[in-house]
PDB file of N, CA and C in Angstrom:
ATOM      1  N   UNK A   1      70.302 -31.610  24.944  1.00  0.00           N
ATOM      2  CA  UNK A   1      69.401 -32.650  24.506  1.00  0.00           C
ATOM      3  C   UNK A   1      68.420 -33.029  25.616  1.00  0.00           C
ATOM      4  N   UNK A   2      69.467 -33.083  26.647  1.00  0.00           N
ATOM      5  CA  UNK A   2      68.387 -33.618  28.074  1.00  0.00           C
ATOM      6  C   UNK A   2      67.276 -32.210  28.834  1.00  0.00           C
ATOM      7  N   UNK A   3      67.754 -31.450  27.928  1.00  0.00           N
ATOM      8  CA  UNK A   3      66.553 -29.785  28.420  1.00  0.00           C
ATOM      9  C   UNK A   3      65.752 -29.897  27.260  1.00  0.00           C
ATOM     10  N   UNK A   4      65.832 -30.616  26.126  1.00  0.00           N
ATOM     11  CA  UNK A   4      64.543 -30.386  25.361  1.00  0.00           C
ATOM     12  C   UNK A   4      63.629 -31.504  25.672  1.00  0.00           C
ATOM     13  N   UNK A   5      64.311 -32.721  26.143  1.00  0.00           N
ATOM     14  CA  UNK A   5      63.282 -33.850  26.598  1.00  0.00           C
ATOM     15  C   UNK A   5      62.622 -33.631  27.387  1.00  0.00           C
ATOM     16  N   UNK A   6      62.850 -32.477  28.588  1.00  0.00           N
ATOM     17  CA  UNK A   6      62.119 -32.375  29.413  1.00  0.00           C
ATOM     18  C   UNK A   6      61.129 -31.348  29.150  1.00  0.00           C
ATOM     19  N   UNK A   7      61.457 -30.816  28.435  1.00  0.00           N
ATOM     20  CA  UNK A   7      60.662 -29.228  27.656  1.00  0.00           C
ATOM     21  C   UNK A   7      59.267 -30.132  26.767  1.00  0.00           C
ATOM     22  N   UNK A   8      60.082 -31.220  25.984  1.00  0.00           N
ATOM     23  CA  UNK A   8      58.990 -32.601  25.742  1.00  0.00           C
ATOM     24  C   UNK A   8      57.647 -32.582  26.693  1.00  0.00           C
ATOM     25  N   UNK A   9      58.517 -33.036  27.495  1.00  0.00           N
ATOM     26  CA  UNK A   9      57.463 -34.085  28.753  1.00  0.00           C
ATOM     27  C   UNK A   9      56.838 -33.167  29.376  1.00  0.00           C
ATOM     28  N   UNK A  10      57.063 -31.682  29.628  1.00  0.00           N
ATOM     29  CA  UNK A  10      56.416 -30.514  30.304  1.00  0.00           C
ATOM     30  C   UNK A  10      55.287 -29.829  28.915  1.00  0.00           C
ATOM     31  N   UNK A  11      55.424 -30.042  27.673  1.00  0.00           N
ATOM     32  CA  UNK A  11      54.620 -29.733  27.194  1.00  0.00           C
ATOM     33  C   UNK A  11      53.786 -30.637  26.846  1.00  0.00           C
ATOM     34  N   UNK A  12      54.005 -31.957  26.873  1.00  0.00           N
ATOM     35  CA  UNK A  12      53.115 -33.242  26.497  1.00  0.00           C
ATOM     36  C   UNK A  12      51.782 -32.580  27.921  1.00  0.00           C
ATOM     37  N   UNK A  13      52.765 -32.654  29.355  1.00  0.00           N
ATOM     38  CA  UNK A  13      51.676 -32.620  30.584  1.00  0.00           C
ATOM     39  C   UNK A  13      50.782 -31.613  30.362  1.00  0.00           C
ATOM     40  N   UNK A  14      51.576 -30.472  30.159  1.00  0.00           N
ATOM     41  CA  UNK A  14      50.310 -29.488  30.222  1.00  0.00           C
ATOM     42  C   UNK A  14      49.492 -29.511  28.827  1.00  0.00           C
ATOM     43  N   UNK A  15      49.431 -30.065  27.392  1.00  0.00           N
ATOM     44  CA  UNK A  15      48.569 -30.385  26.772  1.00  0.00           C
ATOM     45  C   UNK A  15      47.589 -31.250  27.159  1.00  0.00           C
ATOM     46  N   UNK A  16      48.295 -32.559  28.250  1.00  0.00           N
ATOM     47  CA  UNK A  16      47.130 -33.253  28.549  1.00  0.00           C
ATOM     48  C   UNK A  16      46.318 -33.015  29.731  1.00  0.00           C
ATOM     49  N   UNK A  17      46.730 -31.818  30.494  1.00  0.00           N
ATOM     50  CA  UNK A  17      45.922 -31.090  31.321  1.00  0.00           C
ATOM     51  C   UNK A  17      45.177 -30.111  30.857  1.00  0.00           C
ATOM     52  N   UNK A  18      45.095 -29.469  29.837  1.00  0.00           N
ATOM     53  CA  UNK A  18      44.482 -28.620  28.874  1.00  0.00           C
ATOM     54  C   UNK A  18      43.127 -29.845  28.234  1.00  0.00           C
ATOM     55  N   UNK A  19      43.528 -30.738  27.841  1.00  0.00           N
ATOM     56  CA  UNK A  19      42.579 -32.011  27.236  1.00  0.00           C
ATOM     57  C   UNK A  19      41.500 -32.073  28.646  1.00  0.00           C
ATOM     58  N   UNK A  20      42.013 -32.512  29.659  1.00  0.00           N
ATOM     59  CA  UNK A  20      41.492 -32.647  30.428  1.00  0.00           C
ATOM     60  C   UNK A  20      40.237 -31.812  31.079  1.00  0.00           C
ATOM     61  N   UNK A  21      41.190 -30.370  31.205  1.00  0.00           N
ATOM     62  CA  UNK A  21      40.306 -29.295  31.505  1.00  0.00           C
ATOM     63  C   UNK A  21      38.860 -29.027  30.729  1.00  0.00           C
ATOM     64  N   UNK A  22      39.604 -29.413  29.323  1.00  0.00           N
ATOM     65  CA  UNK A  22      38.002 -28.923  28.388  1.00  0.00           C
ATOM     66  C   UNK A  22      36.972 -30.126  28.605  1.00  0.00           C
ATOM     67  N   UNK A  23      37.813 -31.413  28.527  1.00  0.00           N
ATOM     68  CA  UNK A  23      36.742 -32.774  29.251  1.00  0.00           C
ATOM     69  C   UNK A  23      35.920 -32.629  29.852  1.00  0.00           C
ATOM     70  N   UNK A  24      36.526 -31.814  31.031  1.00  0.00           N
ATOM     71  CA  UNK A  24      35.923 -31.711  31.810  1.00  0.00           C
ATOM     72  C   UNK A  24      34.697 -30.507  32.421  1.00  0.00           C
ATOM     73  N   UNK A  25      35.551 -29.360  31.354  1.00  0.00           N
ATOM     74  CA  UNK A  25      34.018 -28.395  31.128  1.00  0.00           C
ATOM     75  C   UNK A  25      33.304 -28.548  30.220  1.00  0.00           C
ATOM     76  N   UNK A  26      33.502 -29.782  29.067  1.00  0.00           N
ATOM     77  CA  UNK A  26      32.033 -29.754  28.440  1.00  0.00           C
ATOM     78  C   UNK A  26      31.352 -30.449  29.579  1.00  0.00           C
ATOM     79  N   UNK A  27      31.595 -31.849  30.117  1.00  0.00           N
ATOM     80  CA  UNK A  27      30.856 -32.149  30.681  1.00  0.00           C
ATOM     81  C   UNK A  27      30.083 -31.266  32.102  1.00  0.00           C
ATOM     82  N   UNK A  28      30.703 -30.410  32.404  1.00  0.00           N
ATOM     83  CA  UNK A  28      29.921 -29.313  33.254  1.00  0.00           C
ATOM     84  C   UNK A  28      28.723 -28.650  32.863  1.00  0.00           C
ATOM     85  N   UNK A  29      29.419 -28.184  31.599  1.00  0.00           N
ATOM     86  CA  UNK A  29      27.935 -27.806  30.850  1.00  0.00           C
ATOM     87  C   UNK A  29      26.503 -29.163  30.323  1.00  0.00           C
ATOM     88  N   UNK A  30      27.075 -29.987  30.388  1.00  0.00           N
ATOM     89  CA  UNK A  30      25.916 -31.155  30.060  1.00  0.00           C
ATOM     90  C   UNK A  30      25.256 -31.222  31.424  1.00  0.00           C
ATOM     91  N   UNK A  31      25.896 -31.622  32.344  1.00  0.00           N
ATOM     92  CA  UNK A  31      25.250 -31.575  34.052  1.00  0.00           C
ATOM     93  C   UNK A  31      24.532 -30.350  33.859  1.00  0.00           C
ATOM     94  N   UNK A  32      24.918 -28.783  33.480  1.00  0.00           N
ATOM     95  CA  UNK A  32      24.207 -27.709  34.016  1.00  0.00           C
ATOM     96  C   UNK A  32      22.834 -27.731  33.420  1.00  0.00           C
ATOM     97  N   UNK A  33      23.244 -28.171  31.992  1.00  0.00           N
ATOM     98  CA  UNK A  33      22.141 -27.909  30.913  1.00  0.00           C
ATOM     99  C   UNK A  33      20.940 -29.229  31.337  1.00  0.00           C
ATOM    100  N   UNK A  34      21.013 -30.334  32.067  1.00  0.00           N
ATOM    101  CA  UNK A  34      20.547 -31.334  32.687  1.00  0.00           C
ATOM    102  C   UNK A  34      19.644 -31.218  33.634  1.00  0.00           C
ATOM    103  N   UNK A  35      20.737 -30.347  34.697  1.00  0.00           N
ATOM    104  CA  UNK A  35      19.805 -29.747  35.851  1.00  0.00           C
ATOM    105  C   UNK A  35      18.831 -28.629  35.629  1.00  0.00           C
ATOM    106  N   UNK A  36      18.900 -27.988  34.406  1.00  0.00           N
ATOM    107  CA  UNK A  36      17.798 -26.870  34.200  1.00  0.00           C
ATOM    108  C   UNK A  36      17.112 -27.468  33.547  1.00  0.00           C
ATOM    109  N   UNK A  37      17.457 -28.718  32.802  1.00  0.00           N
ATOM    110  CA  UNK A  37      15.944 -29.646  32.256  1.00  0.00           C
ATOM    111  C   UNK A  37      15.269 -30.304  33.626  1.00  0.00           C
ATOM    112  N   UNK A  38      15.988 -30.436  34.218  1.00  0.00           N
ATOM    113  CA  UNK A  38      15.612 -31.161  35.248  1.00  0.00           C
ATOM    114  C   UNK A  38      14.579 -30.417  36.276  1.00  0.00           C
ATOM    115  N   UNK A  39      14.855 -29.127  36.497  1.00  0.00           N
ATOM    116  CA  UNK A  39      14.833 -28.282  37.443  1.00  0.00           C
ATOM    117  C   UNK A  39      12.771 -27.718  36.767  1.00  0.00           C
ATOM    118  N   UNK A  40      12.751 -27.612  35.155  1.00  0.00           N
ATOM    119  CA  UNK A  40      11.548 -27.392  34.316  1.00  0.00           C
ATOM    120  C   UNK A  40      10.907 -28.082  34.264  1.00  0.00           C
ATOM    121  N   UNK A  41      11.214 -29.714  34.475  1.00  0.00           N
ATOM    122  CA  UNK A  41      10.510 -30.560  34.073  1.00  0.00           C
ATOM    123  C   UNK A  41       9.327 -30.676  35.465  1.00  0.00           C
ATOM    124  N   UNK A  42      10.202 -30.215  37.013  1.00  0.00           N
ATOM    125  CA  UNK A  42      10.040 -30.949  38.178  1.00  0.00           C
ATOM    126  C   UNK A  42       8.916 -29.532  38.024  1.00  0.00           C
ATOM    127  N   UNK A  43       8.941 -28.185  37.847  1.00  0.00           N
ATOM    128  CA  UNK A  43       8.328 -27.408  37.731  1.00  0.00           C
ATOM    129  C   UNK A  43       7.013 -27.497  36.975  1.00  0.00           C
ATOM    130  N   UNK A  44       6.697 -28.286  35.875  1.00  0.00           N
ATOM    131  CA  UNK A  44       5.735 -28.547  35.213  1.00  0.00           C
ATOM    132  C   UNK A  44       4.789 -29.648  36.145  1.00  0.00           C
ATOM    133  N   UNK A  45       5.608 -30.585  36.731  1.00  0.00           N
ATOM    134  CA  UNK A  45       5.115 -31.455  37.918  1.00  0.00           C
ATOM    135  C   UNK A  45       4.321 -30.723  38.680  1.00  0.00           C
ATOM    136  N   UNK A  46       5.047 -29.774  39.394  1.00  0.00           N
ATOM    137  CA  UNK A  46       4.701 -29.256  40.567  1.00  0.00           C
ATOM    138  C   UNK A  46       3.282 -28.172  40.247  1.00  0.00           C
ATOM    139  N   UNK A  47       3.090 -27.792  39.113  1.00  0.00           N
ATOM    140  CA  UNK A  47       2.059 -27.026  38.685  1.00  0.00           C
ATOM    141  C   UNK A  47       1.402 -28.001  38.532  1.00  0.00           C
ATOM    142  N   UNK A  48       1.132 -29.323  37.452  1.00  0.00           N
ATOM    143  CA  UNK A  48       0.060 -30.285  37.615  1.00  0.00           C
ATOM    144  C   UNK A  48      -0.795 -30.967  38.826  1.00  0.00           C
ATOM    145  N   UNK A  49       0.193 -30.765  39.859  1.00  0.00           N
ATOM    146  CA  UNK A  49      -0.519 -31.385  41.135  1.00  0.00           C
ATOM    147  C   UNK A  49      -0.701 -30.199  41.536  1.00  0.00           C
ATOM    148  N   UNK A  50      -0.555 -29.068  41.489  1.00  0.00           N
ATOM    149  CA  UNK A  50      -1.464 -28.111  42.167  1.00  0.00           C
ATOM    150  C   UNK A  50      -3.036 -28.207  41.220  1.00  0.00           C
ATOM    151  N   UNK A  51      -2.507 -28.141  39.986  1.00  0.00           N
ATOM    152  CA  UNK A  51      -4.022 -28.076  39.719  1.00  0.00           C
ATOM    153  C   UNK A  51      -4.532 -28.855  40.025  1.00  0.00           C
ATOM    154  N   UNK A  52      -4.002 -30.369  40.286  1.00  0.00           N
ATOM    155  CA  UNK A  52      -5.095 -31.558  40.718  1.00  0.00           C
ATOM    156  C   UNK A  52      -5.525 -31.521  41.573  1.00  0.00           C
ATOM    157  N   UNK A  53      -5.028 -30.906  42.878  1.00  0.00           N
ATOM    158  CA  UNK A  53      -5.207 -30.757  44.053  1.00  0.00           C
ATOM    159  C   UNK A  53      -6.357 -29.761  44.469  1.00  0.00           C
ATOM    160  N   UNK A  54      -6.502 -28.648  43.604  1.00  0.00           N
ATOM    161  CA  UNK A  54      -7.465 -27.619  43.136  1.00  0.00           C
ATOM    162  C   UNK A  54      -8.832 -28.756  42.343  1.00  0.00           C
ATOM    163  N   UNK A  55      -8.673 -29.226  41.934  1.00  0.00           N
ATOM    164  CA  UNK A  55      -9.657 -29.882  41.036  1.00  0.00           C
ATOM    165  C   UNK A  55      -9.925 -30.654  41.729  1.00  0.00           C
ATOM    166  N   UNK A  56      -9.116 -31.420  42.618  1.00  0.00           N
ATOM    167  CA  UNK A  56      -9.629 -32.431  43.612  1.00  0.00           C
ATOM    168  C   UNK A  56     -10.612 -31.750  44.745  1.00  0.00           C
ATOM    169  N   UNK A  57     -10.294 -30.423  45.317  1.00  0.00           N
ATOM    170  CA  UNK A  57     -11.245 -29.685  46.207  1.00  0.00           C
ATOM    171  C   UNK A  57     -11.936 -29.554  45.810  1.00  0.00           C
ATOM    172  N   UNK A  58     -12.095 -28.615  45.001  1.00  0.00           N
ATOM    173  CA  UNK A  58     -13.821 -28.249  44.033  1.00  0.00           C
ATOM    174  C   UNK A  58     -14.040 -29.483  43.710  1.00  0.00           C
ATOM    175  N   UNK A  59     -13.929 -30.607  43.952  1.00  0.00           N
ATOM    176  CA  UNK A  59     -14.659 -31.749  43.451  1.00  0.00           C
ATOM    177  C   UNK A  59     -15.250 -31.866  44.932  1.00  0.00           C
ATOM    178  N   UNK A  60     -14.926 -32.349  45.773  1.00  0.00           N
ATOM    179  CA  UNK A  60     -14.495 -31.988  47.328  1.00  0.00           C
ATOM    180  C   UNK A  60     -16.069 -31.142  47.978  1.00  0.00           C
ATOM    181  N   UNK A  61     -16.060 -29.911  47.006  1.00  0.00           N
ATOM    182  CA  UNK A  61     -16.866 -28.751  47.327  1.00  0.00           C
ATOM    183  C   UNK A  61     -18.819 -29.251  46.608  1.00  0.00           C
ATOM    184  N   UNK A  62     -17.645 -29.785  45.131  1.00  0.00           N
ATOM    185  CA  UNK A  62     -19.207 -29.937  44.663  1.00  0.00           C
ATOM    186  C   UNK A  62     -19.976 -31.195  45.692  1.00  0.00           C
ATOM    187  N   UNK A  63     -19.451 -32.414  45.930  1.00  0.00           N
ATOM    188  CA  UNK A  63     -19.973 -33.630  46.924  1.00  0.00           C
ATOM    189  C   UNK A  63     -20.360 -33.430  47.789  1.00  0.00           C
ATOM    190  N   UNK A  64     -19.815 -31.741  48.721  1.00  0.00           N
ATOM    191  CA  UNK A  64     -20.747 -30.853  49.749  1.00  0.00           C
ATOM    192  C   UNK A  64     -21.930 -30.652  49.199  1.00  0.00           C
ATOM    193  N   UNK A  65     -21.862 -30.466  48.621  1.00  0.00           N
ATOM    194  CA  UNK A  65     -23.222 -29.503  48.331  1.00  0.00           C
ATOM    195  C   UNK A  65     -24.306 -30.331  47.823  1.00  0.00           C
ATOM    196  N   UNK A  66     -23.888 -31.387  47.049  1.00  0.00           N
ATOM    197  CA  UNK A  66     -24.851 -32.510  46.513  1.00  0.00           C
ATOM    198  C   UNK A  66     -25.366 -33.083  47.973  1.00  0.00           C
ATOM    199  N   UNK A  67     -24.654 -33.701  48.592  1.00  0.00           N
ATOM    200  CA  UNK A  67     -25.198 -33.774  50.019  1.00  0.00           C
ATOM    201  C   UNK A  67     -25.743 -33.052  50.905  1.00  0.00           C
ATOM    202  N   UNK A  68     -25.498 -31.613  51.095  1.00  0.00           N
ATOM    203  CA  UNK A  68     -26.483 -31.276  51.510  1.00  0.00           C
ATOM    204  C   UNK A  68     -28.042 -31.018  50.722  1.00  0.00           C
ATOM    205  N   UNK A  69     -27.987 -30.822  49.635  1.00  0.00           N
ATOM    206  CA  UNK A  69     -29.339 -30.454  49.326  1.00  0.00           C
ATOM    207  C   UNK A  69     -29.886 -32.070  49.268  1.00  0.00           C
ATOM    208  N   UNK A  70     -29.408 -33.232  49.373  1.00  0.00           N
ATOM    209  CA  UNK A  70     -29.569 -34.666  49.665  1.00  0.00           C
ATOM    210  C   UNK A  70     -30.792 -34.282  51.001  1.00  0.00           C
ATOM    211  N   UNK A  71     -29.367 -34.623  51.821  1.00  0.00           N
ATOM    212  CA  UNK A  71     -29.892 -33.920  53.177  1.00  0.00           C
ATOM    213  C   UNK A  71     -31.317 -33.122  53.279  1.00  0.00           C
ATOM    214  N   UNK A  72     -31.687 -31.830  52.677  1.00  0.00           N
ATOM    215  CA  UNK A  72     -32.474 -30.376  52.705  1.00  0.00           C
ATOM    216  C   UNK A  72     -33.499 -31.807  52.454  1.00  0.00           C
ATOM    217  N   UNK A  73     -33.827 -31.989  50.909  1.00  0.00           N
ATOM    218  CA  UNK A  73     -34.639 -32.508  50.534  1.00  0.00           C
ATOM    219  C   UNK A  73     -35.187 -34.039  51.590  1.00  0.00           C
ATOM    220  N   UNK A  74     -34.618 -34.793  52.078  1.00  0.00           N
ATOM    221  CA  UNK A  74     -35.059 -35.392  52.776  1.00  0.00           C
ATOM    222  C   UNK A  74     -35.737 -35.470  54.342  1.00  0.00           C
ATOM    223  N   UNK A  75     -35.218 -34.051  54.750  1.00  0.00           N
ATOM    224  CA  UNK A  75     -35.288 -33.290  55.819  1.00  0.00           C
ATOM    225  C   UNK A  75     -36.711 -33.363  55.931  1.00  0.00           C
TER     226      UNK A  75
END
């Protein structure tokens, strides 16, 4: 009687370490699937400020040039 109670309590544990385990790999996969949103999103960032940064020069380039022919012409 006292070997099946324990046969009990050894299969209760490892069911609730089995519970646990999967707990704990869905939530792995939510973090992973998180960080690759995360990881796309920061990527879409990082392309917008390049282009701004590009758009900000050639802006940069054109205010050269308006000034100098400023400049030419007043010369």
């Amino acid at each position: 009687m006292e070997e099946l109670s324990m046969l009990d309590k050894l299969s209760s544990k490892v069911s609730e370490i089995i519970h646990q385990y999967n707990n704990l790999k869905n939530e792995n996969e939510t973090l992973r699937n998180e960080v690759i949103t995360l990881k796309a999103e920061r990527q879409i960032k990082d392309n917008e400020i390049e282009r701004l940064a590009q758009e900000n020069a050639n802006k940069d380039m054109e205010i050269e040039e308006i000034v100098n022919k400023i400049e030419n012409i007043l010369s």
